[in-house]
PDB file of N, CA and C in Angstrom:
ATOM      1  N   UNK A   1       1.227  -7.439   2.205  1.00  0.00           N
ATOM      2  CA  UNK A   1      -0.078  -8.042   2.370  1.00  0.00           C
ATOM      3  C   UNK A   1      -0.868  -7.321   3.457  1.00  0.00           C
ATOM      4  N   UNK A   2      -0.255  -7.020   5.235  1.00  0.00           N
ATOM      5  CA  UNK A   2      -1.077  -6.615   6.012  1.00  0.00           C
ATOM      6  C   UNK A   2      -1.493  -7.297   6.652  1.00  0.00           C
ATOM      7  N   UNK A   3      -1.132  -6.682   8.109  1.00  0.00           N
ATOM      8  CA  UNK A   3      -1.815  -7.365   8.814  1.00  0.00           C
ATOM      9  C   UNK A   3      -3.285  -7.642   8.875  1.00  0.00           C
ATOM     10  N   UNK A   4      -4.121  -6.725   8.779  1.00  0.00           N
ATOM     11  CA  UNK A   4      -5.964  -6.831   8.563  1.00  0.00           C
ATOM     12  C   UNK A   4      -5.741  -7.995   7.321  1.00  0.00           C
ATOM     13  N   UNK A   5      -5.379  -8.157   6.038  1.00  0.00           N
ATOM     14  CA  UNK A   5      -5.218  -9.257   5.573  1.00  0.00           C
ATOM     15  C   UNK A   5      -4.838 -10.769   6.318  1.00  0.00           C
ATOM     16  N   UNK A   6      -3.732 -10.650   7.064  1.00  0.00           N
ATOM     17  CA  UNK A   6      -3.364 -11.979   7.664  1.00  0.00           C
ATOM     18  C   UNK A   6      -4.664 -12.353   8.561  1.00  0.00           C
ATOM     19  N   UNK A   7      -4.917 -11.092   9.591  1.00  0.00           N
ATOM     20  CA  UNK A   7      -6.078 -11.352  10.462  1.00  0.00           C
ATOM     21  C   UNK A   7      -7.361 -12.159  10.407  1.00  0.00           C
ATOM     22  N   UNK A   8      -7.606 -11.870   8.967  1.00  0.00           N
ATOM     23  CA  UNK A   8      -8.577 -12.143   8.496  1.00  0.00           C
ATOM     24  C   UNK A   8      -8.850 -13.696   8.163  1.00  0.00           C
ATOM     25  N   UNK A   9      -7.738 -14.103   7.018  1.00  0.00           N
ATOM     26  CA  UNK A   9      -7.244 -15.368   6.645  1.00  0.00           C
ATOM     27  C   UNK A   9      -6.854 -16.357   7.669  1.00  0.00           C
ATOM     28  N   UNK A  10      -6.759 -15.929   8.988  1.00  0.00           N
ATOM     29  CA  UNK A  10      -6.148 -16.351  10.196  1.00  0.00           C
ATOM     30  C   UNK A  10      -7.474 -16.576  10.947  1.00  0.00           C
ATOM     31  N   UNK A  11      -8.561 -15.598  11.127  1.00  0.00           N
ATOM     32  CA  UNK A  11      -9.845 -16.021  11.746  1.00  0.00           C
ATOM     33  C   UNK A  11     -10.189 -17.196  11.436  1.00  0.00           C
ATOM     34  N   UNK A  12     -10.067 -17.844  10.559  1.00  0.00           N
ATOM     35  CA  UNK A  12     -11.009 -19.245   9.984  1.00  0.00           C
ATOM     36  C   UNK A  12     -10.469 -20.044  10.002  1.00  0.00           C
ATOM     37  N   UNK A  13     -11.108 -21.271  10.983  1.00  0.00           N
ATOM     38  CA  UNK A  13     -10.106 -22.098  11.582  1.00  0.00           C
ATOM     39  C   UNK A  13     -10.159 -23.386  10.389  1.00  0.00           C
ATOM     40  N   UNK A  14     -10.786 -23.316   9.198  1.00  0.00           N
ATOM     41  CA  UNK A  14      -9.530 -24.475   7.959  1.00  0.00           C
ATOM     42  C   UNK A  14      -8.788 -23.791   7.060  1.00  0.00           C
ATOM     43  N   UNK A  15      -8.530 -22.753   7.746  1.00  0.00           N
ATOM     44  CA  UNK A  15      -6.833 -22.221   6.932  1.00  0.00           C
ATOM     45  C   UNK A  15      -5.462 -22.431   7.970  1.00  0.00           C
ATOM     46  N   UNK A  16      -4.487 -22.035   6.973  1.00  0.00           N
ATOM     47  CA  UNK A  16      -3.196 -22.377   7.608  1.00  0.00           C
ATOM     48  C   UNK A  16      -2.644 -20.664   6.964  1.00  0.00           C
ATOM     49  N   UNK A  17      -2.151 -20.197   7.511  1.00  0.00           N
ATOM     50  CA  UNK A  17      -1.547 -19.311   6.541  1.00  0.00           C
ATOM     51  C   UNK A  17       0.130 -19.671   6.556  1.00  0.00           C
ATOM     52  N   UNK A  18       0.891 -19.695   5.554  1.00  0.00           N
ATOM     53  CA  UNK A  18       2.151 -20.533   5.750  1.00  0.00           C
ATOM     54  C   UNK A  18       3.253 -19.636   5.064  1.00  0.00           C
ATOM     55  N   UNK A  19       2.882 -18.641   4.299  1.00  0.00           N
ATOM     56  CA  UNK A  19       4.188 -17.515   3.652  1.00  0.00           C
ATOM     57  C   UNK A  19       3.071 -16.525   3.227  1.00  0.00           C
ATOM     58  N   UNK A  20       4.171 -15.321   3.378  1.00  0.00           N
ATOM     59  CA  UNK A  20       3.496 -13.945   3.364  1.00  0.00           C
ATOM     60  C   UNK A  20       4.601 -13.284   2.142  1.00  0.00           C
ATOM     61  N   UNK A  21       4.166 -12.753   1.484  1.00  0.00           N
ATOM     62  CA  UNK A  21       5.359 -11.367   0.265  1.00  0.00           C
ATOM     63  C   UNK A  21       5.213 -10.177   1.349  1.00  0.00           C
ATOM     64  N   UNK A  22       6.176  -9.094   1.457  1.00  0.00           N
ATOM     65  CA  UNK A  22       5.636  -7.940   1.811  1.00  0.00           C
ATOM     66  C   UNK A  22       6.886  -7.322   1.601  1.00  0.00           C
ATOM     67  N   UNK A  23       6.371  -5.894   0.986  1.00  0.00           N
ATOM     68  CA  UNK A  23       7.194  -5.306   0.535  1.00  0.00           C
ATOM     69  C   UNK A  23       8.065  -4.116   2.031  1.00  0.00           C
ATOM     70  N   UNK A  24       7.130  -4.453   2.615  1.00  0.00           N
ATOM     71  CA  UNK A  24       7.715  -3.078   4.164  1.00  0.00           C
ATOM     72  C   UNK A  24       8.724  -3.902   5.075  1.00  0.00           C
ATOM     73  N   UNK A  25       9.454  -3.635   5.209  1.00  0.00           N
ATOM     74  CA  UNK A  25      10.688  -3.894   6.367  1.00  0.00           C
ATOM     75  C   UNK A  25      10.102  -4.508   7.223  1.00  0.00           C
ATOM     76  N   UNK A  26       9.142  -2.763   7.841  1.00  0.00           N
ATOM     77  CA  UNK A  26       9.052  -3.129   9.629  1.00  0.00           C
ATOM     78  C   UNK A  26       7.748  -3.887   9.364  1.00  0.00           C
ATOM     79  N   UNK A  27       6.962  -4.327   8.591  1.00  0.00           N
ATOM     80  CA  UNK A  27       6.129  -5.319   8.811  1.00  0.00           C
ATOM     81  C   UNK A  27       6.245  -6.758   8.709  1.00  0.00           C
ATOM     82  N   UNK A  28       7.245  -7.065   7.532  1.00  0.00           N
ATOM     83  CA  UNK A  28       7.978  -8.081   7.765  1.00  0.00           C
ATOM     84  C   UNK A  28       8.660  -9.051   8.447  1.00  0.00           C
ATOM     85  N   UNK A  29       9.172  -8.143   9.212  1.00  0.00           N
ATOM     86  CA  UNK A  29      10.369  -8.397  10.067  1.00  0.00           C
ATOM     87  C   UNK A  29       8.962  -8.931  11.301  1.00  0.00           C
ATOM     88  N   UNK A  30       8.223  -7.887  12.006  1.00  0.00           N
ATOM     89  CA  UNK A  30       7.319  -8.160  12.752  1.00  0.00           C
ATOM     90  C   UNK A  30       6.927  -9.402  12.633  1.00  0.00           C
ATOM     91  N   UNK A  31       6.288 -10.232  11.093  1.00  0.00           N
ATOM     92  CA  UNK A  31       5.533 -11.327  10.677  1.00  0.00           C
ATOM     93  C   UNK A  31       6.905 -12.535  11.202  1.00  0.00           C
ATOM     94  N   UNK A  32       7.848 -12.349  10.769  1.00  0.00           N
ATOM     95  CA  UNK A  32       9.167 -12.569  10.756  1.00  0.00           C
ATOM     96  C   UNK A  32       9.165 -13.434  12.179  1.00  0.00           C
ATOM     97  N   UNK A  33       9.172 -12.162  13.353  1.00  0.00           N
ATOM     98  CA  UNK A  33       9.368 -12.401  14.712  1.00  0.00           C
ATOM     99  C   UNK A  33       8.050 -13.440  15.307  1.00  0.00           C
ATOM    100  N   UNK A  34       7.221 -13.474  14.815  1.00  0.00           N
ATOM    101  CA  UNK A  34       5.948 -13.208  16.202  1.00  0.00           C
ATOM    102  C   UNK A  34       5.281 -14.093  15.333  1.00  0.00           C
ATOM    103  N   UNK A  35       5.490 -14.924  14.107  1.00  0.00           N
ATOM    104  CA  UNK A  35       4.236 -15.943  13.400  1.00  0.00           C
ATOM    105  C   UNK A  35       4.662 -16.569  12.813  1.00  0.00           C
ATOM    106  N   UNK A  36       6.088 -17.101  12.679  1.00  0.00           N
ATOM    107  CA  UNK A  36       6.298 -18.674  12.469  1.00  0.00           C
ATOM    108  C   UNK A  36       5.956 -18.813  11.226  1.00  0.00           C
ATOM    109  N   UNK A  37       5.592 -17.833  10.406  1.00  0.00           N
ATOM    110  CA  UNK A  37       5.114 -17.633   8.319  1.00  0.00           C
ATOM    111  C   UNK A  37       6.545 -18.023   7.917  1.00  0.00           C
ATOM    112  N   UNK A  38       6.345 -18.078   6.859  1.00  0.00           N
ATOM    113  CA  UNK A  38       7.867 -17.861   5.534  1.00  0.00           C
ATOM    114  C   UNK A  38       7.441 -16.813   5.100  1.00  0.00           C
ATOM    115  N   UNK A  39       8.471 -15.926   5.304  1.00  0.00           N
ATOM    116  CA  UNK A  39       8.435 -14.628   4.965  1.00  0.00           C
ATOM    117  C   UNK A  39       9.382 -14.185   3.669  1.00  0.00           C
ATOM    118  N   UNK A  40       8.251 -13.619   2.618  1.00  0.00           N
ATOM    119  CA  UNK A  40       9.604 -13.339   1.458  1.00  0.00           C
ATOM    120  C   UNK A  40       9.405 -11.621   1.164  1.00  0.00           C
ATOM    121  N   UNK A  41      10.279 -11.281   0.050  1.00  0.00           N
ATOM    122  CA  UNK A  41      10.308  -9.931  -0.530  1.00  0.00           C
ATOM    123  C   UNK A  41      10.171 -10.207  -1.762  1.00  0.00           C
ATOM    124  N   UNK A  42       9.883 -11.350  -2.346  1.00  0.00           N
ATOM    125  CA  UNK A  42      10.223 -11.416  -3.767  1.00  0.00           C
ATOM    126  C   UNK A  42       8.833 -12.572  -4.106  1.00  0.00           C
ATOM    127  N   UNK A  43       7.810 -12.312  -4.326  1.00  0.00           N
ATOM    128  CA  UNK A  43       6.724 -13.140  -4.402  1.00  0.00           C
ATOM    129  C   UNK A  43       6.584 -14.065  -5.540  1.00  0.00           C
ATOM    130  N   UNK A  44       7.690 -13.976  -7.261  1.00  0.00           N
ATOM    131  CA  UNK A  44       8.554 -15.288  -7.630  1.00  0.00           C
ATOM    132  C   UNK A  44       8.471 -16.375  -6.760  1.00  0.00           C
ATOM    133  N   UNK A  45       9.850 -15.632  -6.106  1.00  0.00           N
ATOM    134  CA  UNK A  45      10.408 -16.928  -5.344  1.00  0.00           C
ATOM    135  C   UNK A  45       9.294 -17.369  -3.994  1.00  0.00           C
ATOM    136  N   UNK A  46       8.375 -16.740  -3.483  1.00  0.00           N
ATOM    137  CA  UNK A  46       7.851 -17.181  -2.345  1.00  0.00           C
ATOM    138  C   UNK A  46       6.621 -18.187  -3.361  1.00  0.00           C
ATOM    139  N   UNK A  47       6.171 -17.997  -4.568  1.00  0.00           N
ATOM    140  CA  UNK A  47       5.402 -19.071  -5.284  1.00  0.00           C
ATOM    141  C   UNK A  47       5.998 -20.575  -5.520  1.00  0.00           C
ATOM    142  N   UNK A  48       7.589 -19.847  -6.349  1.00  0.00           N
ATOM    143  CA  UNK A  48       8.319 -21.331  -6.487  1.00  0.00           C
ATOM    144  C   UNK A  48       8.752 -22.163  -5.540  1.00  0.00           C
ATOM    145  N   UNK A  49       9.122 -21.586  -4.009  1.00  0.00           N
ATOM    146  CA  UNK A  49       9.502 -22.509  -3.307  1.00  0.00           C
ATOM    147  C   UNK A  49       8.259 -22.998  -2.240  1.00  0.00           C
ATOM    148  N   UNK A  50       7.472 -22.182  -2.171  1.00  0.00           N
ATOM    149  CA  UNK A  50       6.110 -22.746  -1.153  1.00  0.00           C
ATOM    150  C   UNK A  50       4.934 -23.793  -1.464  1.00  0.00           C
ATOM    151  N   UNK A  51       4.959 -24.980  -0.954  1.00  0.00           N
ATOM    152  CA  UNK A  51       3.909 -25.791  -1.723  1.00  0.00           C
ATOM    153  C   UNK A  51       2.513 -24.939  -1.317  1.00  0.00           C
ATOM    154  N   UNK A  52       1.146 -24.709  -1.799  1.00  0.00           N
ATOM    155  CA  UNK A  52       0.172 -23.760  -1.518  1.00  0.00           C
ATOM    156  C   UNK A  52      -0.684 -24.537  -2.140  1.00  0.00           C
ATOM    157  N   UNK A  53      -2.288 -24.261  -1.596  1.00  0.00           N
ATOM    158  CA  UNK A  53      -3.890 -24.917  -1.440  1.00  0.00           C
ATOM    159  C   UNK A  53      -4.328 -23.884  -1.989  1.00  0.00           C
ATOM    160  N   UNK A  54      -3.727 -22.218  -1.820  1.00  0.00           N
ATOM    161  CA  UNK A  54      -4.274 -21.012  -2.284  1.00  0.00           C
ATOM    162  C   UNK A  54      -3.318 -20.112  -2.375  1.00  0.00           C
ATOM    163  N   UNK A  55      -3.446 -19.304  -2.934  1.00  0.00           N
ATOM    164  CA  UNK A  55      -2.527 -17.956  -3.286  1.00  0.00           C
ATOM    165  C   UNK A  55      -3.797 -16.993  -3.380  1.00  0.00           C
ATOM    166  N   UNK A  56      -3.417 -15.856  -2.278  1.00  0.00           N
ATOM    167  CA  UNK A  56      -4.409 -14.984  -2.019  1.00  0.00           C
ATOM    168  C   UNK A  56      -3.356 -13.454  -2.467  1.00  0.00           C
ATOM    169  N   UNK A  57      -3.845 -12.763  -3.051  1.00  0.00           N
ATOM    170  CA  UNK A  57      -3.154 -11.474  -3.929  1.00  0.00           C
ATOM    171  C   UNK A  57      -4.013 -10.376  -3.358  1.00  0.00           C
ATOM    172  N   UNK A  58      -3.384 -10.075  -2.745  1.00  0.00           N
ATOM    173  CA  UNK A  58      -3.587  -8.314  -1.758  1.00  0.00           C
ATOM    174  C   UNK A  58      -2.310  -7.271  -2.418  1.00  0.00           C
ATOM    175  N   UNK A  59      -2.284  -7.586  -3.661  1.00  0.00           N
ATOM    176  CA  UNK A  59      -1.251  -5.870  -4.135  1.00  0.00           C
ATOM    177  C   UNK A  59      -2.131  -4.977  -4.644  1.00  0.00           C
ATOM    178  N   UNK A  60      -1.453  -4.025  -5.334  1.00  0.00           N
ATOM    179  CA  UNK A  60      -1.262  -2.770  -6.368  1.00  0.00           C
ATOM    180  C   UNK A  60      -2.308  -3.808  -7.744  1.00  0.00           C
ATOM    181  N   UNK A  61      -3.270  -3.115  -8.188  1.00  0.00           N
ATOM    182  CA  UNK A  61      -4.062  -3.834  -8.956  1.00  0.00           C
ATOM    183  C   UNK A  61      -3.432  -3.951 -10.009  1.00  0.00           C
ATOM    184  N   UNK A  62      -2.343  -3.443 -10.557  1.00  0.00           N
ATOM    185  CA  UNK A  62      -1.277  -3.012 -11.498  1.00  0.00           C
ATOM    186  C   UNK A  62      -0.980  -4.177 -11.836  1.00  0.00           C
ATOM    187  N   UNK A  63      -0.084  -5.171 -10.777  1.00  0.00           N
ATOM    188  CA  UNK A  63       0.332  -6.522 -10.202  1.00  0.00           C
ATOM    189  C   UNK A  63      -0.397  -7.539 -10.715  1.00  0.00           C
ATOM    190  N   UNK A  64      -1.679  -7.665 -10.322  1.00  0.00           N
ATOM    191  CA  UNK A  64      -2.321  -9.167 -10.332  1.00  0.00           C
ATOM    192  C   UNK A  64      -2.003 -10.061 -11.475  1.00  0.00           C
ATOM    193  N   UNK A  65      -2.403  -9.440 -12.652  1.00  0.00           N
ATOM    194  CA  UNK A  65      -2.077 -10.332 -13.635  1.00  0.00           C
ATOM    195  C   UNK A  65      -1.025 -11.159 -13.879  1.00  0.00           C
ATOM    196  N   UNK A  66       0.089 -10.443 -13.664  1.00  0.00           N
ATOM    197  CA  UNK A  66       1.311 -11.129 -13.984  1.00  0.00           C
ATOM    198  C   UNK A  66       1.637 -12.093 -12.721  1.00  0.00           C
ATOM    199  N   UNK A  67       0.985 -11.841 -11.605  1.00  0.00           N
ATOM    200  CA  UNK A  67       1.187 -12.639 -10.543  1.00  0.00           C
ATOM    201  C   UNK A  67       0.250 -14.076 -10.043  1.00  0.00           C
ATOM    202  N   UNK A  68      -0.933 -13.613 -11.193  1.00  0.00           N
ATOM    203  CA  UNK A  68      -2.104 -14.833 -11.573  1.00  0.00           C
ATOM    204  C   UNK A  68      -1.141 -15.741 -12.457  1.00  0.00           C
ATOM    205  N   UNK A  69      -0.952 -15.229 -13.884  1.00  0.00           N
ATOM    206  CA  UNK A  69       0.117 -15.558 -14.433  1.00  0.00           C
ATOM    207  C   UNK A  69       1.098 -16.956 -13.925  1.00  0.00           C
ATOM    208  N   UNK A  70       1.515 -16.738 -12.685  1.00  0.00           N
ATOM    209  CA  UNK A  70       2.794 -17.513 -12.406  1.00  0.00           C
ATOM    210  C   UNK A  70       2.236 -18.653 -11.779  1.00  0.00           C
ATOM    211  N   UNK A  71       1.021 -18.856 -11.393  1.00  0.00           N
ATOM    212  CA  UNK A  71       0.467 -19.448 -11.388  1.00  0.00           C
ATOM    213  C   UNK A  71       0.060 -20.985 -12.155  1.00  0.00           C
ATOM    214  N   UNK A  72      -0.439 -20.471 -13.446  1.00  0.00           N
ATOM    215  CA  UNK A  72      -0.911 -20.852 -14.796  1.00  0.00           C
ATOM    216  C   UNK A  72       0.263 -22.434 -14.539  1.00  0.00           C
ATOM    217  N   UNK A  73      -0.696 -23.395 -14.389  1.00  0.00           N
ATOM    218  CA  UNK A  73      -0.438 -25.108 -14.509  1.00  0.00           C
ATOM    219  C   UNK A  73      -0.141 -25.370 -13.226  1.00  0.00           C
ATOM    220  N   UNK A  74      -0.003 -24.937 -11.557  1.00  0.00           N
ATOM    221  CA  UNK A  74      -0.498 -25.123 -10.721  1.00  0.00           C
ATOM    222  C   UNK A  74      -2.058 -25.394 -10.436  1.00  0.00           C
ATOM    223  N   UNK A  75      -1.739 -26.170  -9.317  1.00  0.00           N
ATOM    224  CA  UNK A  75      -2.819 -26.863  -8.802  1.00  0.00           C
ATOM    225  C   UNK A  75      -3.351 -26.756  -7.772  1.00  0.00           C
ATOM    226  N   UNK A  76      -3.639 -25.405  -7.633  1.00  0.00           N
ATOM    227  CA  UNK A  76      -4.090 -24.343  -6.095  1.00  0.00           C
ATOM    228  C   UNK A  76      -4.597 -23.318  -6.743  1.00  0.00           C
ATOM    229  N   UNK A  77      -5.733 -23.158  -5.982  1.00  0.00           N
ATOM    230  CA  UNK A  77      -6.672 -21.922  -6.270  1.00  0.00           C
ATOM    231  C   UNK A  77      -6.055 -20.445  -6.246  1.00  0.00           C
ATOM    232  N   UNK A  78      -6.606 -19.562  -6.919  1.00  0.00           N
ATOM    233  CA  UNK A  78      -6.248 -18.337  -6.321  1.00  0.00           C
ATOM    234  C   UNK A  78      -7.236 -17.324  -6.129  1.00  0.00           C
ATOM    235  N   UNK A  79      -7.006 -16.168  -5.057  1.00  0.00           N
ATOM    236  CA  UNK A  79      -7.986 -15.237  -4.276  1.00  0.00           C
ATOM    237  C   UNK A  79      -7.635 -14.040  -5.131  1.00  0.00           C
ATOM    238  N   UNK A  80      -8.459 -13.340  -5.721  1.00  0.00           N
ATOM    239  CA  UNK A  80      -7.959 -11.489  -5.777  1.00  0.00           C
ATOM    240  C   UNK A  80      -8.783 -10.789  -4.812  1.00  0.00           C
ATOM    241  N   UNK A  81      -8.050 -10.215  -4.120  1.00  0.00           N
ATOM    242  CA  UNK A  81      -8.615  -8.693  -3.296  1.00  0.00           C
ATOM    243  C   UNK A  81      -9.579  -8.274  -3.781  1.00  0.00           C
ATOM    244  N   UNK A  82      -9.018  -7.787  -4.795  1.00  0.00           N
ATOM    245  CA  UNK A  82     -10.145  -6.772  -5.746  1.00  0.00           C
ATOM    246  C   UNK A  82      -9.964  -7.059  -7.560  1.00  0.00           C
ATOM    247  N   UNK A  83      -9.928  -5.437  -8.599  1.00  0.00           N
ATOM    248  CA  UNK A  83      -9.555  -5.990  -9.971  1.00  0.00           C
ATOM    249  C   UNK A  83      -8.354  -6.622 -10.135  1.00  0.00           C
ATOM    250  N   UNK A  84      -8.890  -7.827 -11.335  1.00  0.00           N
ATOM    251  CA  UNK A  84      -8.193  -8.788 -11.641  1.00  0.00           C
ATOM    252  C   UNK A  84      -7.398  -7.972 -12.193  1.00  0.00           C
ATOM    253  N   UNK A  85      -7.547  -6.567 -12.974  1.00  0.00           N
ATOM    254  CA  UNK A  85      -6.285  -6.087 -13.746  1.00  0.00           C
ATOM    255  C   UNK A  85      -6.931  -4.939 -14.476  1.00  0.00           C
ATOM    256  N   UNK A  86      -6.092  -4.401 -14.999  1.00  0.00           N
ATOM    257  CA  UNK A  86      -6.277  -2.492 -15.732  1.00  0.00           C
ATOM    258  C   UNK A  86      -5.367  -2.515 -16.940  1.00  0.00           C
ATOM    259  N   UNK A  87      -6.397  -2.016 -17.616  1.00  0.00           N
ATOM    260  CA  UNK A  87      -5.693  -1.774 -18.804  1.00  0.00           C
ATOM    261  C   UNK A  87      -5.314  -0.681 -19.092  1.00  0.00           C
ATOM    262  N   UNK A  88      -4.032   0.057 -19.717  1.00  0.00           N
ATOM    263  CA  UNK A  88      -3.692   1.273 -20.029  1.00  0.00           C
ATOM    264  C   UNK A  88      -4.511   1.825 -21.177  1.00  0.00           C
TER     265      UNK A  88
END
């Protein structure tokens, strides 16, 4: 996700930010140490086990869809970065 992502979501004081996906070690681990998040590697499981108000999607535009997708009959909004998706 990134930190300039968290930063951001973190400026505005009626959010909570409460679990992060990230695919990098040493950024992880950092979020890990120093912010009290739920930190996952596997953004599945950080959907199924986190209750969420929003799901905000900062990947690979490749991604989104299938990760909008998991979504589908939840009852929380969701954010895209940027394109919703690419077609081959």
């Amino acid at each position: 996700m990134g930190l300039s992502h968290c930063a951001i979501i973190n400026a505005h004081n009626d959010t909570n930010l409460v679990a992060v996906c990230e695919t990098s070690s040493f950024l992880l681990n950092a979020l890990k140490k120093y912010s009290g998040m739920e930190c996952y590697t596997d953004y599945k499981k950080m959907i199924d086990e986190t209750q969420l108000d929003c799901l905000f999607v900062a990947s690979p535009a490749g991604y989104h869809a299938e990760m909008v997708k998991l979504r589908s009959g939840k009852k929380y909004k969701c954010l895209l970065r940027k394109t919703f998706c690419i077609e081959n």
